[in-house]
N, C-alpha and C. Protein backbone atom coordinates (compact mmCIF):
# COMPACT_ATOMS: atom_id res chain seq x y z
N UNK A 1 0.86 -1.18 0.00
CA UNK A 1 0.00 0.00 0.00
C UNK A 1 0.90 1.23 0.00
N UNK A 2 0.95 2.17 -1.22
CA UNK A 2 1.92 3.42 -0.90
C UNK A 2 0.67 4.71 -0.54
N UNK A 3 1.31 5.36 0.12
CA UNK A 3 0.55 6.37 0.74
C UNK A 3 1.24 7.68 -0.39
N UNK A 4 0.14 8.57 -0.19
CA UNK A 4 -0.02 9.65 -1.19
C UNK A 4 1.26 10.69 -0.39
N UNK A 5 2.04 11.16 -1.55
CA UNK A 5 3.25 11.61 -0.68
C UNK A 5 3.02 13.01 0.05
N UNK A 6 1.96 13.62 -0.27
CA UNK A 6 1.40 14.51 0.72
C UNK A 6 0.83 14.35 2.25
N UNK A 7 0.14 13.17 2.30
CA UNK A 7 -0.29 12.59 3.08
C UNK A 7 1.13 12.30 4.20
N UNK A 8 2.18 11.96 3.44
CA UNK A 8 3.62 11.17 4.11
C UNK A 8 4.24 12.87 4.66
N UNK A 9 3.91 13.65 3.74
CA UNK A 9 4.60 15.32 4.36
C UNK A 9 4.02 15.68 5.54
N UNK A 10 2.61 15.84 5.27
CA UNK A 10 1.74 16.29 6.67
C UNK A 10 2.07 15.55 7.88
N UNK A 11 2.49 14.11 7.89
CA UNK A 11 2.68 13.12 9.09
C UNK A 11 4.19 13.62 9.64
N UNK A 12 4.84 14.10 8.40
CA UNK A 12 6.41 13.96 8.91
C UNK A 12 6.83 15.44 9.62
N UNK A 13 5.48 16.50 9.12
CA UNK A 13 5.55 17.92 9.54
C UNK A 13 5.01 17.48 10.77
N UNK A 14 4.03 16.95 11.29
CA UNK A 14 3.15 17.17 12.59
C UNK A 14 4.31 16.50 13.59
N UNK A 15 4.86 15.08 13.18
CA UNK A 15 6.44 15.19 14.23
C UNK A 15 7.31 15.63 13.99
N UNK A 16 8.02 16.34 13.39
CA UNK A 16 8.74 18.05 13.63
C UNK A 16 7.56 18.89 14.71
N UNK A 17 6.60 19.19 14.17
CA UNK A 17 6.04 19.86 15.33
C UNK A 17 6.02 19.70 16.71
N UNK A 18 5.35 18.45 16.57
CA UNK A 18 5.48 17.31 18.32
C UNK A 18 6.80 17.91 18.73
N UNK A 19 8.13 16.73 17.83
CA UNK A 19 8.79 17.09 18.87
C UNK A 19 9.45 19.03 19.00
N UNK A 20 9.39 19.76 18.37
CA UNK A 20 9.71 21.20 18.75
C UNK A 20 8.81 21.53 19.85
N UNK A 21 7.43 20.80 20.03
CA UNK A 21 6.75 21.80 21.05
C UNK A 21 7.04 20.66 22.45
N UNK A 22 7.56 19.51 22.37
CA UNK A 22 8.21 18.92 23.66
C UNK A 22 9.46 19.42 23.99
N UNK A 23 10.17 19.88 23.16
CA UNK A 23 11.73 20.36 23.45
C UNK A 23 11.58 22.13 23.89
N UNK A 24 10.45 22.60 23.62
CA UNK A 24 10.11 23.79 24.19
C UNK A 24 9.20 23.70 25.83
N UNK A 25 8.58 22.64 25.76
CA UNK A 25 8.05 22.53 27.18
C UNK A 25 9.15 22.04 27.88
N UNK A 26 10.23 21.33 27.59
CA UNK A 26 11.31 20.99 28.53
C UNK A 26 12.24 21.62 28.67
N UNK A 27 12.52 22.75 27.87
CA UNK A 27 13.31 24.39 28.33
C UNK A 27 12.69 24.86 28.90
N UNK A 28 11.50 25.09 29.11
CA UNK A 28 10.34 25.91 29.88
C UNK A 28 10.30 24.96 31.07
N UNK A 29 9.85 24.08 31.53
CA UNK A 29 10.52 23.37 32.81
C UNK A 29 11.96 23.49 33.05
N UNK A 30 12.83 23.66 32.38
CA UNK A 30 14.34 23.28 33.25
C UNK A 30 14.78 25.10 33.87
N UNK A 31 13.90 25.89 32.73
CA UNK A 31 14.23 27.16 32.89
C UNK A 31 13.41 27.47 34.12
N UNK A 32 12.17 27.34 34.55
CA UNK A 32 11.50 27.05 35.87
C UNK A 32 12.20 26.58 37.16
N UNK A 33 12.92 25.44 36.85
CA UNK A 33 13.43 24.72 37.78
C UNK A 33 14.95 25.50 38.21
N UNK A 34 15.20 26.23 37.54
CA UNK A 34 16.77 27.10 37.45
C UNK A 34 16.33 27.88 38.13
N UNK A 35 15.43 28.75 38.06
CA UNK A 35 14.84 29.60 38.56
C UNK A 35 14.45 29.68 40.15
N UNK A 36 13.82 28.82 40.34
CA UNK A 36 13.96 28.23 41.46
C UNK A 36 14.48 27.74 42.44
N UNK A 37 15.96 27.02 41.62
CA UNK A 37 17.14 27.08 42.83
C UNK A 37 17.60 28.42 42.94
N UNK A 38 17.59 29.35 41.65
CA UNK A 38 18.21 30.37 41.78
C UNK A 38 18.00 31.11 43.37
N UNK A 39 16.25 31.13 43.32
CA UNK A 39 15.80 31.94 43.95
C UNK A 39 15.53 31.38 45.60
N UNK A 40 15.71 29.62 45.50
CA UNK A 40 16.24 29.35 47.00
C UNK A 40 17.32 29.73 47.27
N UNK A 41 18.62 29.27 46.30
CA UNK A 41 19.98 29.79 46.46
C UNK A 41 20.02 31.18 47.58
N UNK A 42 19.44 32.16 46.73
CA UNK A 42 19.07 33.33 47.29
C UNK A 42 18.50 33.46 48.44
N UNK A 43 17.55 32.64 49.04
CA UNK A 43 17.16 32.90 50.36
C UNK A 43 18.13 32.56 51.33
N UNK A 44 18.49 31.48 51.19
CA UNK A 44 19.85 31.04 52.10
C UNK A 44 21.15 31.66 52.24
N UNK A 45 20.97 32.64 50.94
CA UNK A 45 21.94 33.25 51.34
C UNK A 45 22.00 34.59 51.89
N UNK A 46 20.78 35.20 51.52
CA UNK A 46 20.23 35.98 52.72
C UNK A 46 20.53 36.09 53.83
N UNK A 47 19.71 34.54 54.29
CA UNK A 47 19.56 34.00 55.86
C UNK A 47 21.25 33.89 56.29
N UNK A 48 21.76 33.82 55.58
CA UNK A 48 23.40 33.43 56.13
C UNK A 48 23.70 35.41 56.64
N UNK A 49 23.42 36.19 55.85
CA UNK A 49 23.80 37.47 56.13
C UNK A 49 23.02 37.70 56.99
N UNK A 50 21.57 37.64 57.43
CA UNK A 50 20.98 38.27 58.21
C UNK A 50 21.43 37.49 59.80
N UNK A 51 21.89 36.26 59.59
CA UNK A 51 23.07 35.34 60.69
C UNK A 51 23.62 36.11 61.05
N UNK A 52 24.74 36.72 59.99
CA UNK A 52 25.89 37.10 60.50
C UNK A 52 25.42 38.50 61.03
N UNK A 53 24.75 39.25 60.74
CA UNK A 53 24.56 40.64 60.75
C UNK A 53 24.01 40.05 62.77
N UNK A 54 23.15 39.60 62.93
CA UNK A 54 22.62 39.26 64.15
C UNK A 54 23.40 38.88 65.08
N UNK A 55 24.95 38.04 64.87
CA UNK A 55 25.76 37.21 65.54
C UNK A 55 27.10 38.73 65.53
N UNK A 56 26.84 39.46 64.92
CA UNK A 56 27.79 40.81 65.12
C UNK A 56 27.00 41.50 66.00
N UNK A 57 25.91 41.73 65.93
CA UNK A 57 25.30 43.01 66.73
C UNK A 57 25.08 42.50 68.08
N UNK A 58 25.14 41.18 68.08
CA UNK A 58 24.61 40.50 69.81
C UNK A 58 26.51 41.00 70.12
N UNK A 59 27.47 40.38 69.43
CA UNK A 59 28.69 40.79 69.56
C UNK A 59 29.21 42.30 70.50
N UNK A 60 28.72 43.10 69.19
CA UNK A 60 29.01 44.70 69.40
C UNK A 60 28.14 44.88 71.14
N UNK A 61 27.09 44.02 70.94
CA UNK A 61 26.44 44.73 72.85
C UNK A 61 27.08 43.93 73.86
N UNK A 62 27.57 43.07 73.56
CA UNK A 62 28.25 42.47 74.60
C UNK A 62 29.25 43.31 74.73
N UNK A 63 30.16 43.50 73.96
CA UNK A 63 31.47 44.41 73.82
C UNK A 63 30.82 45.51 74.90
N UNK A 64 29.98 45.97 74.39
CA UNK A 64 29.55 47.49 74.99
C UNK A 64 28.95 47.27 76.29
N UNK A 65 28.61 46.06 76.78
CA UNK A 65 28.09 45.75 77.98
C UNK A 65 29.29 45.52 78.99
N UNK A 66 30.29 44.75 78.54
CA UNK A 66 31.53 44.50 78.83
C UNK A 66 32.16 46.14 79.32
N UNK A 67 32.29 46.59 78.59
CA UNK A 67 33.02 47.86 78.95
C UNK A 67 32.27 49.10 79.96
N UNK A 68 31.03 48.81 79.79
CA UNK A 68 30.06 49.37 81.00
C UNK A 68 30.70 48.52 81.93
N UNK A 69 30.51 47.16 82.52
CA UNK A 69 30.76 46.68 83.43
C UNK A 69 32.04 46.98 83.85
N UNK A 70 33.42 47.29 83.23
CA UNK A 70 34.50 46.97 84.09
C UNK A 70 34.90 48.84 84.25
């Protein structure tokens, strides 16, 4: 049975299509997912500064409590 070679174009265009619009939903997920560590990345590293900023200033009043006391 040969198939009409138009018939064989339209089939061979619609997977080119398929797969371009799966290889675009899976940049669009990985680019999501990047995004996302990006933006945990970012909280933690925040939280590490707002650490340190907290573990200096308890610092600096002790210092200053220290020197009241003696």
């Amino acid at each position: 049975v040969s198939l009409d070679p138009e018939v064989t174009r339209v089939s061979q265009v619609c997977l080119v299509v398929r797969g371009c619009l799966d290889f675009l939903d899976f940049l669009s997920k990985a680019k999501g997912s990047l995004e996302s560590q990006v933006f945990q990345d970012s909280l933690d590293f925040q939280a590490i500064l707002d650490q340190k900023e907290s573990l200096e200033s308890s610092d600096s009043q002790a210092l200053q409590d220290k020197g009241v006391m003696t």
